[in-house]
C-alpha atoms as a PDB file:
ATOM      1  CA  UNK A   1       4.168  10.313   1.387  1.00  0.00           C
ATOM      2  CA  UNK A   2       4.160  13.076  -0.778  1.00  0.00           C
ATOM      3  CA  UNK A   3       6.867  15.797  -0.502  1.00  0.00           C
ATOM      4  CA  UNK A   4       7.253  19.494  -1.413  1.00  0.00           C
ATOM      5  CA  UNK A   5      10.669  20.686  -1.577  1.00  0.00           C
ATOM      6  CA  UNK A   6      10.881  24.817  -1.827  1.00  0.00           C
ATOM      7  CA  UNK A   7      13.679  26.930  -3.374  1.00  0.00           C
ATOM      8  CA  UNK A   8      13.241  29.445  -1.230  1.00  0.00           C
ATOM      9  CA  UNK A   9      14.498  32.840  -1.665  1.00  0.00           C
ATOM     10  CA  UNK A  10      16.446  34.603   0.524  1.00  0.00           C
ATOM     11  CA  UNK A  11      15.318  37.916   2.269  1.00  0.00           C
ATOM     12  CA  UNK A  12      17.255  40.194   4.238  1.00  0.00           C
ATOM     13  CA  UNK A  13      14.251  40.927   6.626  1.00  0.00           C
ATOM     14  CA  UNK A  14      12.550  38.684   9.064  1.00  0.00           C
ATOM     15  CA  UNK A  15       9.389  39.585   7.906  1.00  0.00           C
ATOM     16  CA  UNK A  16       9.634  38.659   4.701  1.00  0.00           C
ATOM     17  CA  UNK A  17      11.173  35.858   4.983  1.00  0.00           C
ATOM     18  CA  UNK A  18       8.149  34.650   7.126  1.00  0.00           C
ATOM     19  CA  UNK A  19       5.291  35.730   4.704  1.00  0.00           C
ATOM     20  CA  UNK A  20       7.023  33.796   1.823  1.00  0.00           C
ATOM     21  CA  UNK A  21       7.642  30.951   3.850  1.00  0.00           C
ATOM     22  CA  UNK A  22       3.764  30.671   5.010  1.00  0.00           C
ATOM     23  CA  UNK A  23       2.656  31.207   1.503  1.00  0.00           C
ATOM     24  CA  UNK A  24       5.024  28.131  -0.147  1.00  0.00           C
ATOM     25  CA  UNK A  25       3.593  26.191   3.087  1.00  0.00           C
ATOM     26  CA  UNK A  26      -0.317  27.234   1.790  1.00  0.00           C
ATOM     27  CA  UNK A  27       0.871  26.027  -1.601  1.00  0.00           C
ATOM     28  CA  UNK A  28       2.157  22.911  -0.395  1.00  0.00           C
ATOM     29  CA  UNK A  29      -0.398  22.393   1.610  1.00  0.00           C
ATOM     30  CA  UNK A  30      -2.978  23.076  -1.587  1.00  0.00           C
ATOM     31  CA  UNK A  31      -1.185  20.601  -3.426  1.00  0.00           C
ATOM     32  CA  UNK A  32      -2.376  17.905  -0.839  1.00  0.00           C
ATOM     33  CA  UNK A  33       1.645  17.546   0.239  1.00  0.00           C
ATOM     34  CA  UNK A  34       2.485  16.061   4.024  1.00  0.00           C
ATOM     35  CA  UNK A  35       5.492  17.605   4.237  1.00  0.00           C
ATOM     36  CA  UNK A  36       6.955  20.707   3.020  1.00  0.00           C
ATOM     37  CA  UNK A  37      11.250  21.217   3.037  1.00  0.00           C
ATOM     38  CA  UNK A  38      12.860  24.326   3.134  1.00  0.00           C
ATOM     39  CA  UNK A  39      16.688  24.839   2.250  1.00  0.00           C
ATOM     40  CA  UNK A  40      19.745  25.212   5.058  1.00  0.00           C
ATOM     41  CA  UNK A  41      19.089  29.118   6.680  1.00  0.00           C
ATOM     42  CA  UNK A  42      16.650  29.363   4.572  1.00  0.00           C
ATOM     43  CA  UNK A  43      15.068  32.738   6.014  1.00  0.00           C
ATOM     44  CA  UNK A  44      17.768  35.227   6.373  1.00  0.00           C
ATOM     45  CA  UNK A  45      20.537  33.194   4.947  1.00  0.00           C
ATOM     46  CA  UNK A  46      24.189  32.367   6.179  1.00  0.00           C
ATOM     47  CA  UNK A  47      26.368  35.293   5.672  1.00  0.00           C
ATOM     48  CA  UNK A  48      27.629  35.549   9.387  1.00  0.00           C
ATOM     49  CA  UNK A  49      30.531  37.904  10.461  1.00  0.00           C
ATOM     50  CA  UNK A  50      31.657  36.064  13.746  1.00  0.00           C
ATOM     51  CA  UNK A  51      30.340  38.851  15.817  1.00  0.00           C
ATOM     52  CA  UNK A  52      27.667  37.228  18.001  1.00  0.00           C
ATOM     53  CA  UNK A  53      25.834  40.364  18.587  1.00  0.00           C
ATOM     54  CA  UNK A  54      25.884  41.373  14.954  1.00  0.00           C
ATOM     55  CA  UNK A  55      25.068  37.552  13.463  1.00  0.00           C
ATOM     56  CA  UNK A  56      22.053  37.137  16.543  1.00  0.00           C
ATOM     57  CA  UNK A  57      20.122  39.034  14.122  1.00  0.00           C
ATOM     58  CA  UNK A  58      20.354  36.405  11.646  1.00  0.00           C
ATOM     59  CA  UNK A  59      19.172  33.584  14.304  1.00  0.00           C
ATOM     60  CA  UNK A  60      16.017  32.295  15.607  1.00  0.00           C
ATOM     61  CA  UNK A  61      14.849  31.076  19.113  1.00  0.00           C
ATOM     62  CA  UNK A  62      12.703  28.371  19.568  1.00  0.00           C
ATOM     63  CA  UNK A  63      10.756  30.386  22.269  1.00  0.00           C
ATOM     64  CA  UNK A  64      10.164  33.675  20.202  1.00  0.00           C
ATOM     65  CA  UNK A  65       6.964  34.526  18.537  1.00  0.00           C
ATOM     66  CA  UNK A  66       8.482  33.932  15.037  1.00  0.00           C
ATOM     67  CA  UNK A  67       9.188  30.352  15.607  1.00  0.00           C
ATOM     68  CA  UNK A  68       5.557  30.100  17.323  1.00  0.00           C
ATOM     69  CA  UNK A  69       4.112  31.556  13.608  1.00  0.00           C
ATOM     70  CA  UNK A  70       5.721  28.429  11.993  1.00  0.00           C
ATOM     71  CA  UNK A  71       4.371  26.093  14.502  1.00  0.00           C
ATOM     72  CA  UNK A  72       1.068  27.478  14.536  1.00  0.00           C
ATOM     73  CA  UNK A  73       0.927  27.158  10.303  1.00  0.00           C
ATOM     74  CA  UNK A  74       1.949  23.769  10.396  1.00  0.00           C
ATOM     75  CA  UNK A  75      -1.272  23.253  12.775  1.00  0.00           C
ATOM     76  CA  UNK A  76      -3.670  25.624  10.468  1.00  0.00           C
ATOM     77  CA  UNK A  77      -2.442  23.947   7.683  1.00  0.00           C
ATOM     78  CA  UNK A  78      -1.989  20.227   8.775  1.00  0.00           C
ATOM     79  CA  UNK A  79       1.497  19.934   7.340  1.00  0.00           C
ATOM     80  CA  UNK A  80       4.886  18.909   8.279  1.00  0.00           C
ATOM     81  CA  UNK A  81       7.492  21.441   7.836  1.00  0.00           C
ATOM     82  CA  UNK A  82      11.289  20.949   7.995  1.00  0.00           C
ATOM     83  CA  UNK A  83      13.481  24.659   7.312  1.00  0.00           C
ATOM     84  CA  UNK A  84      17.328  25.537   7.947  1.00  0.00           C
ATOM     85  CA  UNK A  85      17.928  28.450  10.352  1.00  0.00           C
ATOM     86  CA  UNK A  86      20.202  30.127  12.369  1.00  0.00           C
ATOM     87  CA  UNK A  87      19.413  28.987  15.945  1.00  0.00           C
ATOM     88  CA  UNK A  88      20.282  31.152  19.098  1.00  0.00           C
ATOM     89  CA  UNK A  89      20.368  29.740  22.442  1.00  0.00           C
ATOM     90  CA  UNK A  90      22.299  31.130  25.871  1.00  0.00           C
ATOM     91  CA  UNK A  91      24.783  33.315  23.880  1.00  0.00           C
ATOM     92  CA  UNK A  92      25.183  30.277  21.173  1.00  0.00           C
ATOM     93  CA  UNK A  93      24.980  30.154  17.381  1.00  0.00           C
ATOM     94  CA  UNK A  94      24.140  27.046  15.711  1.00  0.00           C
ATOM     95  CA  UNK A  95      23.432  26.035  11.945  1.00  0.00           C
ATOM     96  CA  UNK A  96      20.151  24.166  12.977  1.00  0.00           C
ATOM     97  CA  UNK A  97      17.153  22.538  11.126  1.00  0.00           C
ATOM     98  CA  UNK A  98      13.574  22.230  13.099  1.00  0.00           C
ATOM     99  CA  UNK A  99      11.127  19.179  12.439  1.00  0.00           C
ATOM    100  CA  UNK A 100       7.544  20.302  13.248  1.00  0.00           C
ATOM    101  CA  UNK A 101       5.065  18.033  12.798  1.00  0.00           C
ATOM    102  CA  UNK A 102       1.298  18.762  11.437  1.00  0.00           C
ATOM    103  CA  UNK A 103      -0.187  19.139  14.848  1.00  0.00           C
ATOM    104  CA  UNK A 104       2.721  22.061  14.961  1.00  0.00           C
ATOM    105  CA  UNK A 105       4.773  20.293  17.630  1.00  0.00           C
ATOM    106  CA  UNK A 106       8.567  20.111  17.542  1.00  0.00           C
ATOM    107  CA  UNK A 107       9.717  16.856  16.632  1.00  0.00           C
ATOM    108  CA  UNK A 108      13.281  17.492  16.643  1.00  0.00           C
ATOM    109  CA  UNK A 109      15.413  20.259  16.458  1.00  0.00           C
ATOM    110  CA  UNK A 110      19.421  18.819  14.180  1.00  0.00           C
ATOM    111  CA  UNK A 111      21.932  21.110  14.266  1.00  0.00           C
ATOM    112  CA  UNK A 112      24.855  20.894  11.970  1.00  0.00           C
ATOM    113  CA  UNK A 113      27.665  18.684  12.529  1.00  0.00           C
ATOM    114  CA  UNK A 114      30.219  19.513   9.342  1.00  0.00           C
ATOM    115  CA  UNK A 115      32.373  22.871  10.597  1.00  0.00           C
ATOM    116  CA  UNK A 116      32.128  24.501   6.466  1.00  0.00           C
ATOM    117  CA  UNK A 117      29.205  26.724   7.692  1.00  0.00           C
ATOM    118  CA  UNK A 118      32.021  29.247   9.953  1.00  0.00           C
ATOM    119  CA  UNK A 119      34.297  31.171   8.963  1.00  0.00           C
ATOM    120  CA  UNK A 120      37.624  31.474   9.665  1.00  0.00           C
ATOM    121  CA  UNK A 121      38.767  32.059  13.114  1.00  0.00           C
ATOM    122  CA  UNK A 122      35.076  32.181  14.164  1.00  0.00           C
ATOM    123  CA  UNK A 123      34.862  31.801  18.057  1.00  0.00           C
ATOM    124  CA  UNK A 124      33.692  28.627  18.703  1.00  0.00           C
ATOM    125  CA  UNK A 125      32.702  28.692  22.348  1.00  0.00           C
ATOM    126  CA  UNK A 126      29.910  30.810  20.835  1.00  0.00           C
ATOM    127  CA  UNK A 127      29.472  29.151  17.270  1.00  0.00           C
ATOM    128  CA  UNK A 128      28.818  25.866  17.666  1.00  0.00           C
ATOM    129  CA  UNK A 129      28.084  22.370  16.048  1.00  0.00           C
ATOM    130  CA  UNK A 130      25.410  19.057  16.837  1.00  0.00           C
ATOM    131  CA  UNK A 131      27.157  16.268  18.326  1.00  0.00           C
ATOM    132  CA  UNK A 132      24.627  13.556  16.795  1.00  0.00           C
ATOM    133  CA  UNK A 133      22.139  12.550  13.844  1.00  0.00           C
ATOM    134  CA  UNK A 134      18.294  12.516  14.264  1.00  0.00           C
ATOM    135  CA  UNK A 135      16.399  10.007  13.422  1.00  0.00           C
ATOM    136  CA  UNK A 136      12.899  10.709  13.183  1.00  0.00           C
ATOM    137  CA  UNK A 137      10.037   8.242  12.500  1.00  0.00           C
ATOM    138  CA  UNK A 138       7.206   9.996  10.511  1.00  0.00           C
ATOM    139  CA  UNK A 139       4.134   7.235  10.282  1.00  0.00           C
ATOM    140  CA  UNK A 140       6.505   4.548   9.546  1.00  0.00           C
ATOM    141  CA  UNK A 141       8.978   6.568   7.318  1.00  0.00           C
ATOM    142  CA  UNK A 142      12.232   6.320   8.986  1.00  0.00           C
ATOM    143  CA  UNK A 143      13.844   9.619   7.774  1.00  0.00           C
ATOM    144  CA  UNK A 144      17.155  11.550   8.652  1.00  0.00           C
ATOM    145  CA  UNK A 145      18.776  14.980   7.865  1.00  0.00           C
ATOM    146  CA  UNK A 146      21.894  16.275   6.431  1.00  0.00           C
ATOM    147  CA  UNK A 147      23.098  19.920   6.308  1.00  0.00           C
ATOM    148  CA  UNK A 148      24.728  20.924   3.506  1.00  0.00           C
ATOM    149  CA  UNK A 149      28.396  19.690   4.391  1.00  0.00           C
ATOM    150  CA  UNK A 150      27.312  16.976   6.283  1.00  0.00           C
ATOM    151  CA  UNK A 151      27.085  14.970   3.251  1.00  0.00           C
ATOM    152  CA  UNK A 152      30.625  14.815   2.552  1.00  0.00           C
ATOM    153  CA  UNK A 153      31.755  13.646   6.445  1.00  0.00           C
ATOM    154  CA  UNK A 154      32.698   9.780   6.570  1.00  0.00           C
ATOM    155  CA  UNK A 155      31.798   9.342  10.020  1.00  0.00           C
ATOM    156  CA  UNK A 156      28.520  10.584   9.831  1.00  0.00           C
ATOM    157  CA  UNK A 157      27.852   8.620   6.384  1.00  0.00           C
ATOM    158  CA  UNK A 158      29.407   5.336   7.869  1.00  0.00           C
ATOM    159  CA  UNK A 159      26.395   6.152  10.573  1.00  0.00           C
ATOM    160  CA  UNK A 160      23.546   6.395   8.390  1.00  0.00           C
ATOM    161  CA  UNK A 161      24.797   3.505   6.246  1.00  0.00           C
ATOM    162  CA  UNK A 162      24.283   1.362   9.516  1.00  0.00           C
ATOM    163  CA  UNK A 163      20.662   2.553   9.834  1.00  0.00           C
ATOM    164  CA  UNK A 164      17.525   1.120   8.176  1.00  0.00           C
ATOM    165  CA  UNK A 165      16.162   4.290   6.723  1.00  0.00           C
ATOM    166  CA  UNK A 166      13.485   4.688   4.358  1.00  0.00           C
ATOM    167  CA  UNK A 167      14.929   8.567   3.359  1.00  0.00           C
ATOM    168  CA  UNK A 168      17.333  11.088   3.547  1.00  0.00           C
ATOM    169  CA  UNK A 169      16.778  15.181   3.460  1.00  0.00           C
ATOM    170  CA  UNK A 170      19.628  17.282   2.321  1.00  0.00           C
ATOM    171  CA  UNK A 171      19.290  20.888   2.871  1.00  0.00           C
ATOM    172  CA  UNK A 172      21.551  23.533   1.831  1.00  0.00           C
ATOM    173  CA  UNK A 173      22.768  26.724   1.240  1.00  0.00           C
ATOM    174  CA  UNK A 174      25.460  26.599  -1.482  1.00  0.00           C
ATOM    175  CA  UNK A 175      25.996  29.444  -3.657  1.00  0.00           C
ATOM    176  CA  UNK A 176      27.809  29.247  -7.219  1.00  0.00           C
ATOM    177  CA  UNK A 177      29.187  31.126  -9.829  1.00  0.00           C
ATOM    178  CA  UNK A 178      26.656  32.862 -11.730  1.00  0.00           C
ATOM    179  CA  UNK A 179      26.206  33.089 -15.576  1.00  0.00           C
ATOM    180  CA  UNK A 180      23.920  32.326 -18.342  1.00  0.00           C
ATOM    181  CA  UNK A 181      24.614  28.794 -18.969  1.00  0.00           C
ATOM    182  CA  UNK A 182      24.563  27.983 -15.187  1.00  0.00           C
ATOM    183  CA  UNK A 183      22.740  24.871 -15.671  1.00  0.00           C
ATOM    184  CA  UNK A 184      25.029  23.485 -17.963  1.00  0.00           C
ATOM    185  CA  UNK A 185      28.190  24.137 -16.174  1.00  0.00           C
ATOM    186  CA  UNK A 186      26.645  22.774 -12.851  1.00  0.00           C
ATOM    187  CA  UNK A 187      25.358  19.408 -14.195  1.00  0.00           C
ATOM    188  CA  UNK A 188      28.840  19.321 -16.536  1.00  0.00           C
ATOM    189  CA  UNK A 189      31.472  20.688 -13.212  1.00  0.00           C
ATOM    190  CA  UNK A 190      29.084  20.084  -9.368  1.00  0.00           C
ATOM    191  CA  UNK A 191      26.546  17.516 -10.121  1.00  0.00           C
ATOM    192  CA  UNK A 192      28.850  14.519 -10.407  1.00  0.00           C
ATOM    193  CA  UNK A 193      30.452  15.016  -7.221  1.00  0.00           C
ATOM    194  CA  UNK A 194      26.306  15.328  -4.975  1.00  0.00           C
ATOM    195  CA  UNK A 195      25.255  12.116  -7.182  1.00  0.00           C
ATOM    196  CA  UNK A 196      28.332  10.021  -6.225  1.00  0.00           C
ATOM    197  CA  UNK A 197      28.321  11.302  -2.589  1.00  0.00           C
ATOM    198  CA  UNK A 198      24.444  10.360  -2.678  1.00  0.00           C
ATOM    199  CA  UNK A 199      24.576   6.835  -4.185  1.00  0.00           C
ATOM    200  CA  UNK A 200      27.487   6.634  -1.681  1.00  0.00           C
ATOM    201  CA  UNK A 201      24.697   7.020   1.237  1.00  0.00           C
ATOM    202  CA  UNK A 202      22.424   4.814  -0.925  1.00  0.00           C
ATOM    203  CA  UNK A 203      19.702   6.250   0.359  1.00  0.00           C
ATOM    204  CA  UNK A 204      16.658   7.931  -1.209  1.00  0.00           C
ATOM    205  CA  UNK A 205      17.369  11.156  -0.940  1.00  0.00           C
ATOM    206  CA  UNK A 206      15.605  14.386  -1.722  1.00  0.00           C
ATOM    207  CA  UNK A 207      18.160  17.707  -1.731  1.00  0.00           C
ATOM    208  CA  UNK A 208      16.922  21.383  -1.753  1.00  0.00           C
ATOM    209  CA  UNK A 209      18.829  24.434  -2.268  1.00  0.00           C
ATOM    210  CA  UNK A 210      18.400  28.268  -1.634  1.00  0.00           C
ATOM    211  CA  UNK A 211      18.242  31.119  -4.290  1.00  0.00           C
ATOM    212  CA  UNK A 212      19.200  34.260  -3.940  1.00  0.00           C
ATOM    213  CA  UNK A 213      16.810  36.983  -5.050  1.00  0.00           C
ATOM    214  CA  UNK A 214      19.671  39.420  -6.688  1.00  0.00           C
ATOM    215  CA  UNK A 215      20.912  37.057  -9.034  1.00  0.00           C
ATOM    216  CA  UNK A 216      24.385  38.341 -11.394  1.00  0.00           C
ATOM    217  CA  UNK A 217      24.578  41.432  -8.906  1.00  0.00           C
ATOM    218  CA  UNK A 218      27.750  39.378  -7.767  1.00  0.00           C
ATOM    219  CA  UNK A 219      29.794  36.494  -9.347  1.00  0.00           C
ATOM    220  CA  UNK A 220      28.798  34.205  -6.897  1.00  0.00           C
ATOM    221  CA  UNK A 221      25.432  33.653  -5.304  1.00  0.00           C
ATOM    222  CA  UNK A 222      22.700  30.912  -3.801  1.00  0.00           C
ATOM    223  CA  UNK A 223      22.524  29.380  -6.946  1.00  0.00           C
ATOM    224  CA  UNK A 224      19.060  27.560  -5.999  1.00  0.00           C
ATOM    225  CA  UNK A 225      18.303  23.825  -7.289  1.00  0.00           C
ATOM    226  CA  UNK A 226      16.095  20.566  -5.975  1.00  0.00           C
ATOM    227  CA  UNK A 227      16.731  16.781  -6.546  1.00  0.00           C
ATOM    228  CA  UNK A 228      15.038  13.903  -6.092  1.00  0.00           C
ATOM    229  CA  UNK A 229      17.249  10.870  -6.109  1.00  0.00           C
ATOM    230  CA  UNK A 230      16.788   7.220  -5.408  1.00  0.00           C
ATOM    231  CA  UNK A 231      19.630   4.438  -3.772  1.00  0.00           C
ATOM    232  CA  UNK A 232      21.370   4.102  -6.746  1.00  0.00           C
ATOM    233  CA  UNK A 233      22.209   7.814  -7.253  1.00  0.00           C
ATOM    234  CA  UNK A 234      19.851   8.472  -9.936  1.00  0.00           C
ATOM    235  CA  UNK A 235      18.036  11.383 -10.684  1.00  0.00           C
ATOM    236  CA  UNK A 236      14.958  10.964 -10.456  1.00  0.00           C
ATOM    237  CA  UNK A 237      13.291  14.502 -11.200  1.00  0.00           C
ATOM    238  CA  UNK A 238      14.563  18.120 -10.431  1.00  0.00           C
ATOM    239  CA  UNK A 239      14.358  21.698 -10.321  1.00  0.00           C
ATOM    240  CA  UNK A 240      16.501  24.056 -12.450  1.00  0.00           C
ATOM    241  CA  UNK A 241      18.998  26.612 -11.098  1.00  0.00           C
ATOM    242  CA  UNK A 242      18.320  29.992 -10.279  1.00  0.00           C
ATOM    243  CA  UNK A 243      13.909  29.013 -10.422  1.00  0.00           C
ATOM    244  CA  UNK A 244      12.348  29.432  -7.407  1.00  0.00           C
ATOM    245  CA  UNK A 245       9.437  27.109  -6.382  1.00  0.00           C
ATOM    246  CA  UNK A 246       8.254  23.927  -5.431  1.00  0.00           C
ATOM    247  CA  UNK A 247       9.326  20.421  -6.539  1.00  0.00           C
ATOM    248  CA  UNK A 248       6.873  17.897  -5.556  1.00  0.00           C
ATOM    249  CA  UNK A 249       7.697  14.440  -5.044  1.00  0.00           C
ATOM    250  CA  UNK A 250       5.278  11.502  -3.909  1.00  0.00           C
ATOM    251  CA  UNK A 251       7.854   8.354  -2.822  1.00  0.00           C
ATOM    252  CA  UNK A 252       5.268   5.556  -2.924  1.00  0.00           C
ATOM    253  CA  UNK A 253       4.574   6.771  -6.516  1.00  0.00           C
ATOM    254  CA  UNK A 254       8.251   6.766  -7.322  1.00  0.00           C
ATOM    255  CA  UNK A 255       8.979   3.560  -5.245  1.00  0.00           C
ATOM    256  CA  UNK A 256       6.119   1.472  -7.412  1.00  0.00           C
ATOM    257  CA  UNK A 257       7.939   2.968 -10.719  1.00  0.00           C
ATOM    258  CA  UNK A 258      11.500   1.693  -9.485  1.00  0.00           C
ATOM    259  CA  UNK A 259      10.053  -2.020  -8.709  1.00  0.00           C
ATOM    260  CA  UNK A 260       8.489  -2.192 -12.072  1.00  0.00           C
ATOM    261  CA  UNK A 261      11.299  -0.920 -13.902  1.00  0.00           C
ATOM    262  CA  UNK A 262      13.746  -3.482 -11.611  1.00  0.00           C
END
């Protein structure tokens, strides 16, 4: 299967958000890719203030005519889409991620599990979490998906370790201190810590970050980033900080060049 992942950048209007996501998709789609993967929140980001009311705004429902645009452009286009938003349902907040498959039905809708994504002393009657793991079976690729923090709880990597998948999708939306030599103080300082938490999951995994269009207006922002990274941990191929874009990866491609090189 071959696989797009998008650094997408962040808007602060729905809008916008939506014509850049439906032009990566064309892209993707151009480049002959089944399945295009957009970062955690990817449309409006995750900046929430714990006021329901104020944070809605942020969110998405699966019933409005915005979430019907992505469906129908996954039809049009005959492509699988995966993308991070902020779901609203009956007065509820979640950190969600849809799975719409190429006929533009919803295959699954995962919704975070890790608590990192609220802040603190968030209500959580109204903010809530996912209670389980998808596992979704995509023409005989067994796949599942991770939100950002996800990665890092034991429970939910002890589960995965237990099941026979083929691949792994890590989205998020992790921001970083920004400077010149970002790159080198990433793979130097945060790298290490994503490639041992990924060869602990032993998994193929592909990981896709947001970037933040503003970049060094503050010290910190969505620093951007996409690896591809096979059982053992390794690298495979990736996409430099702070560059939006696609990173295209085809797995059967990659999986004849491991057993050849094994």
């Amino acid at each position: 299967m071959k696989i797009a992942l998008c650094v997408f950048p962040l808007f602060y209007e729905m809008s916008a958000a939506l014509a850049a996501l439906k032009a990566y998709v064309r892209e993707a789609s151009a480049a002959r890719a089944e399945l295009i993967v957009f970062p955690e929140t990817c449309l409006l980001g995750l900046e929430i203030s714990g006021k329901v009311e104020d944070d809605r705004k942020l969110c998405l429902e699966t019933d409005s005519e915005e979430f019907r645009a992505i469906l129908s452009l996954a039809q049009e286009q005959r492509i699988k889409i995966c993308f991070g938003f902020l779901e609203y349902e009956r007065g509820c907040i979640y950190d969600s991620a849809a799975f719409i498959s190429e006929g533009g039905k919803v295959l699954d809708i995962y919704r975070r599990i890790s608590i990192g994504w609220m802040i603190p002393g968030v209500d959580e009657e109204h903010y809530l979490r996912g209670k389980s793991l998808s596992i979704i079976d995509l023409d005989g690729l067994k796949l599942s998906l991770l939100i950002c923090g996800d990665l890092c709880e034991e429970e939910l990597i002890a589960e995965l370790e237990s099941q026979n998948l083929d691949l792994c999708l890590h989205i998020m939306a992790r921001s970083f201190e920004i400077s010149k030599d970002i790159n080198e103080i990433w793979d130097r300082d945060e790298l290490p810590f994503y490639t041992a938490e990924w060869k602990r999951l032993a998994k193929h995994c592909l990981c896709v970050n947001s970037v933040s269009p503003d970049l060094f207006l503050s010290e910190t922002e969505y620093c951007g980033g996409a690896w591809i990274v096979n059982k053992a941990g390794d690298i495979l191929a990736s996409k430099r900080l702070l560059e939006q874009g696609l990173l295209i990866c085809d797995l059967k491609t990659q999986r004849s060049a491991e057993q050849i090189r094994g």
